[in-house]
Every structure is written in structure tokens, then in C-alpha cells.
Protein backbone atom coordinates (compact mmCIF):
# COMPACT_ATOMS: atom_id res chain seq x y z
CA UNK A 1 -12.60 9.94 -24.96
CA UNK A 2 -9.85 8.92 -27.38
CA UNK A 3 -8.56 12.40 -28.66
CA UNK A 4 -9.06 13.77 -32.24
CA UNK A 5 -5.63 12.77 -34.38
CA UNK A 6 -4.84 16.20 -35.01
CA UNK A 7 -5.40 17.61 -31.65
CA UNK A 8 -2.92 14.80 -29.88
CA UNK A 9 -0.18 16.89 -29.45
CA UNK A 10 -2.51 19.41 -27.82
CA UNK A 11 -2.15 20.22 -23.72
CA UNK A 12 -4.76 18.30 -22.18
CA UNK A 13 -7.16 20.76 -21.17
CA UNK A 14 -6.26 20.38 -17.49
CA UNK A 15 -2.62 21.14 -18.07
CA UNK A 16 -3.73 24.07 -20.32
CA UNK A 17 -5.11 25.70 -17.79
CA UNK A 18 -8.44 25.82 -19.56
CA UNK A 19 -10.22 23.06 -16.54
CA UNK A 20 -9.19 22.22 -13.99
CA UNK A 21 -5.80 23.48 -11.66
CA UNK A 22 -3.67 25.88 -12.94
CA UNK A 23 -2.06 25.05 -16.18
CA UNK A 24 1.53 23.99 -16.44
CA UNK A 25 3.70 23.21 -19.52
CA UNK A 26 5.24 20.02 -20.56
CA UNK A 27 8.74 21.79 -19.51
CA UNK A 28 7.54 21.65 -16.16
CA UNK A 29 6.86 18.01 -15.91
CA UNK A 30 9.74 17.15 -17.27
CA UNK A 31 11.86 18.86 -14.42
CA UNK A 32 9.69 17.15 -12.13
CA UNK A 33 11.11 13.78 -13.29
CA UNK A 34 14.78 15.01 -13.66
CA UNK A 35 14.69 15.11 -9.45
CA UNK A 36 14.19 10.81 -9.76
CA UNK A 37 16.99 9.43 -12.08
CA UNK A 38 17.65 6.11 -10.34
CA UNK A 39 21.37 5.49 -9.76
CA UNK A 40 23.16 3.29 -12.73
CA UNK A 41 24.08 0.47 -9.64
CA UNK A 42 20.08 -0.34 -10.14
CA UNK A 43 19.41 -2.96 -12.50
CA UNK A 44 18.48 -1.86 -16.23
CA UNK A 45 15.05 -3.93 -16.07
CA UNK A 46 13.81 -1.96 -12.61
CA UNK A 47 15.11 1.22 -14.45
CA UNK A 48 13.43 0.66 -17.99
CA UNK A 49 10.25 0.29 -15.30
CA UNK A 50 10.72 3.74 -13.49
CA UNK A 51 11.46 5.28 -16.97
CA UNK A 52 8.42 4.11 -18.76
CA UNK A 53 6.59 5.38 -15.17
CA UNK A 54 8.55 8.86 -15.56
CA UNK A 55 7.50 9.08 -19.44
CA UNK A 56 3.93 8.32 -18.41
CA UNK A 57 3.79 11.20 -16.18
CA UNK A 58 5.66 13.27 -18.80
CA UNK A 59 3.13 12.57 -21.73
CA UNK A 60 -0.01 13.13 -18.67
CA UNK A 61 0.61 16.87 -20.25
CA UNK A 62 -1.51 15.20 -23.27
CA UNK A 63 -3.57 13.44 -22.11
CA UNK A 64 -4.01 13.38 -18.47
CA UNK A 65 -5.39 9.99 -17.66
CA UNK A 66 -1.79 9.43 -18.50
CA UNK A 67 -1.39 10.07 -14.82
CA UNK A 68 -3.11 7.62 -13.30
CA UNK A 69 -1.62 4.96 -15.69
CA UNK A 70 1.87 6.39 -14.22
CA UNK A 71 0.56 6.26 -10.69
CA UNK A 72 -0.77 2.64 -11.20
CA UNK A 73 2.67 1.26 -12.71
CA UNK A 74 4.81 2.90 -10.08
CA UNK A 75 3.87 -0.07 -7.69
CA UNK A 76 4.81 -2.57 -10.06
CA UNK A 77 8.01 -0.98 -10.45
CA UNK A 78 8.80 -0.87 -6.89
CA UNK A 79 7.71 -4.75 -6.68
CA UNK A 80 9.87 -5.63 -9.46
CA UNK A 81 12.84 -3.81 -7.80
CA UNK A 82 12.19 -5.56 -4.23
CA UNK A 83 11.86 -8.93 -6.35
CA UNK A 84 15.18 -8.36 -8.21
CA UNK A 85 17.05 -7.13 -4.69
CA UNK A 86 15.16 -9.81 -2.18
CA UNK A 87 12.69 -12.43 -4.21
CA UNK A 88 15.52 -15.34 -4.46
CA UNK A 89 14.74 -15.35 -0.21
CA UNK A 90 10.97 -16.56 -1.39
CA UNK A 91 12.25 -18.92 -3.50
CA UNK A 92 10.33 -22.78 -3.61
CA UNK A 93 7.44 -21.77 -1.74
CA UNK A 94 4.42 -22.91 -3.45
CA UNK A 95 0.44 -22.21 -2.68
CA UNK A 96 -2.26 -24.78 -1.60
CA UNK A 97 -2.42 -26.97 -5.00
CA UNK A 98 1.26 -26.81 -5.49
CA UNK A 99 2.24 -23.66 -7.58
CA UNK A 100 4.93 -21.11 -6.75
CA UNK A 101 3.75 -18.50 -4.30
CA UNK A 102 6.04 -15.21 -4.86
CA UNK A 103 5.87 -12.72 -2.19
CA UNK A 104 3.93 -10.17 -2.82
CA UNK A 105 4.24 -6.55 -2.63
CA UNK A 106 3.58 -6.06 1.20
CA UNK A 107 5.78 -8.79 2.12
CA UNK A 108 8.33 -8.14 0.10
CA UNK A 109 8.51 -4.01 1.57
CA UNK A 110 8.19 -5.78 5.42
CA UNK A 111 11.37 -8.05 4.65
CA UNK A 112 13.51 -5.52 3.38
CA UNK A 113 12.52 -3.05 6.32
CA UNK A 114 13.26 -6.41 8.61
CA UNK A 115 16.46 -6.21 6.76
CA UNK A 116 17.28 -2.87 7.47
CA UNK A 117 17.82 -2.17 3.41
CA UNK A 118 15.04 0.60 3.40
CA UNK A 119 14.24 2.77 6.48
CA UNK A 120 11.63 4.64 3.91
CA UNK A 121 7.95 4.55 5.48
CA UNK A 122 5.97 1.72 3.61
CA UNK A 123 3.10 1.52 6.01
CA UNK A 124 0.64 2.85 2.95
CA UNK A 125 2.54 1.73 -0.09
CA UNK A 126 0.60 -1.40 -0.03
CA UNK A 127 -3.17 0.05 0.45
CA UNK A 128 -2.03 2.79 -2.78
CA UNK A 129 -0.84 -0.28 -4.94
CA UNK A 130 -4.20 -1.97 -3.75
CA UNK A 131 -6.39 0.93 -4.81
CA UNK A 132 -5.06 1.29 -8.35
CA UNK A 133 -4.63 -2.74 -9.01
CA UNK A 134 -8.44 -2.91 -8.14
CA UNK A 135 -9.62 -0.03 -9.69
CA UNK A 136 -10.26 3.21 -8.43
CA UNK A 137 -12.27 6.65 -9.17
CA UNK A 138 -9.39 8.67 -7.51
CA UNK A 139 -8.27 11.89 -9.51
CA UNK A 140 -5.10 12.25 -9.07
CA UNK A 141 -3.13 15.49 -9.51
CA UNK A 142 0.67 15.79 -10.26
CA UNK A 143 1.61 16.59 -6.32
CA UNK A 144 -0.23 13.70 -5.14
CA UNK A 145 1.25 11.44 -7.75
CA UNK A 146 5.02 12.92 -6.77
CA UNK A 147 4.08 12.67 -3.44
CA UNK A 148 4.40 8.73 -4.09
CA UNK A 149 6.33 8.49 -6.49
CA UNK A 150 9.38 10.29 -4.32
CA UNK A 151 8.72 7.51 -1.38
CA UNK A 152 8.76 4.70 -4.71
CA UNK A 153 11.95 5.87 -5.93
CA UNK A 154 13.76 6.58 -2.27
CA UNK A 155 12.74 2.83 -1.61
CA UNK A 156 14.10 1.46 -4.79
CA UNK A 157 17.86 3.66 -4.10
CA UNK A 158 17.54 2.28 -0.63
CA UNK A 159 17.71 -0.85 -1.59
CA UNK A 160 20.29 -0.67 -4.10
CA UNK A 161 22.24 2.14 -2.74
CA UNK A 162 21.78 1.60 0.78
CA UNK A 163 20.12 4.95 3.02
């Protein structure tokens, strides 16, 4: 439910403590996203992505369906990054009728692994981005979002950064 205007800079009751897991304060998931500044070497547009991802989480201390919305863009991010590091290899292909084919998220993680530019695990990354580009009922918590999000952003320094 869209939240009263003067109670949207309230804790989400979650966060509060009042439902729920144990409360936490806004302070807290703030230093959880100081841990994954990307690197300046990455390019601005895949870092405005991870930002608006970190925010996300961030503002989940309002309203905490805020999460999943961060959880759901972090694979995005991380296909944007692979696209801006590896895509121009995809380049010209085209489907059935004629249209460009990009790679898509799962090929993408399997070239640069071929490549030897991430040695992250990415055997799951692709079912996760699946489940929350197709709709899901999954309640997630902050752990199991970070739990992601910390692979995400290792792959994304990988590839940029090198291991």
C-alpha cells in the first residue's frame, strides 16, 4: 500500500523492528553499501546503475519493497557492465527475421569466464536475474540481497579491474 504522505519518512515497519526481523536503522544500511563503491576505472553509466541499485537498498529502510526493486535492478546492472566490457564481440548477429540479437545475460557471464576476466561463480546469477525479470513472490531480506549483490559487484571489478 502506497504510504500515508506524512508517514514517508517513517522506518518501514520491518526495519523498525515493529514486524518482522530485528529492526535496524538507516545508518546501518548505509554502511552496508559503503563495502561496494565500484572503482572510478568502471565506466560512469555501469556506476550511475550500481548507485541507483545501492540507493534502492538504502531507501528499503522506508519502504521495504524497496528491496526487491534493488535486488531486481542489480542484474541489469551487471548486464550493462558485461555489455559495456564484452558486447562489441556480439556485434551483427541478428535473430530469425533479421533483427539484432544481443547476448544476453547468461552468455555474456559464460564469455567473460571463457575469457578469464571474472573467476567469480556465475553458475546462479542467471536463474536469480530470471526469477525477478519474471516475477517472483520471494521476500527477500537485506543478507540475502547482499549475499548477491557482493558476487554482482566482485563480477563487475573483475571485469574492469581484473581479479
Amino acid at each position: 500500500m502506497l504510504k500515508n504522505l506524512l508517514d514517508l519518512t517513517k522506518p518501514d515497519p520491518y526495519f523498525a523492528g515493529t514486524v518482522g526481523f530485528v529492526g535496524c536503522t538507516h545508518q546501518d544500511l548505509h554502511r552496508d553499501m559503503t563495502a561496494f563503491e565500484l572503482p572510478t576505472a568502471i565506466p560512469d553509466s555501469v556506476r550511475r546503475s550500481h548507485d541507483a541499485v545501492r540507493h534502492a537498498y538504502i531507501y528499503a529502510y522506508f519502504s521495504y519493497d524497496l528491496l526487491t526493486l534493488a535486488a531486481s535492478q542489480t542484474f541489469p546492472c551487471l548486464e550493462l557492465a558485461l555489455r559495456e566490457r564484452i558486447g562489441h564481440q556480439f556485434a551483427g548477429r541478428v535473430d530469425k527475421r533479421g533483427r539484432p540479437r544481443p547476448a544476453m545475460l547468461d552468455e555474456l557471464l559464460k564469455a567473460a569466464k571463457e575469457q578469464n576476466l571474472i573467476s567469480s561463480e556465475i553458475e546462479y546469477l542467471s536463474k536469480m536475474r530470471n526469477m525477478f525479470a519474471h516475477g517472483s513472490e520471494t521476500v527477500l531480506n537485506p543478507p540475502m540481497f547482499l549475499t548477491t549483490f557482493e558476487i554482482v559487484t566482485d563480477v563487475i571489478r573483475e571485469l574492469y579491474c581484473g581479479p
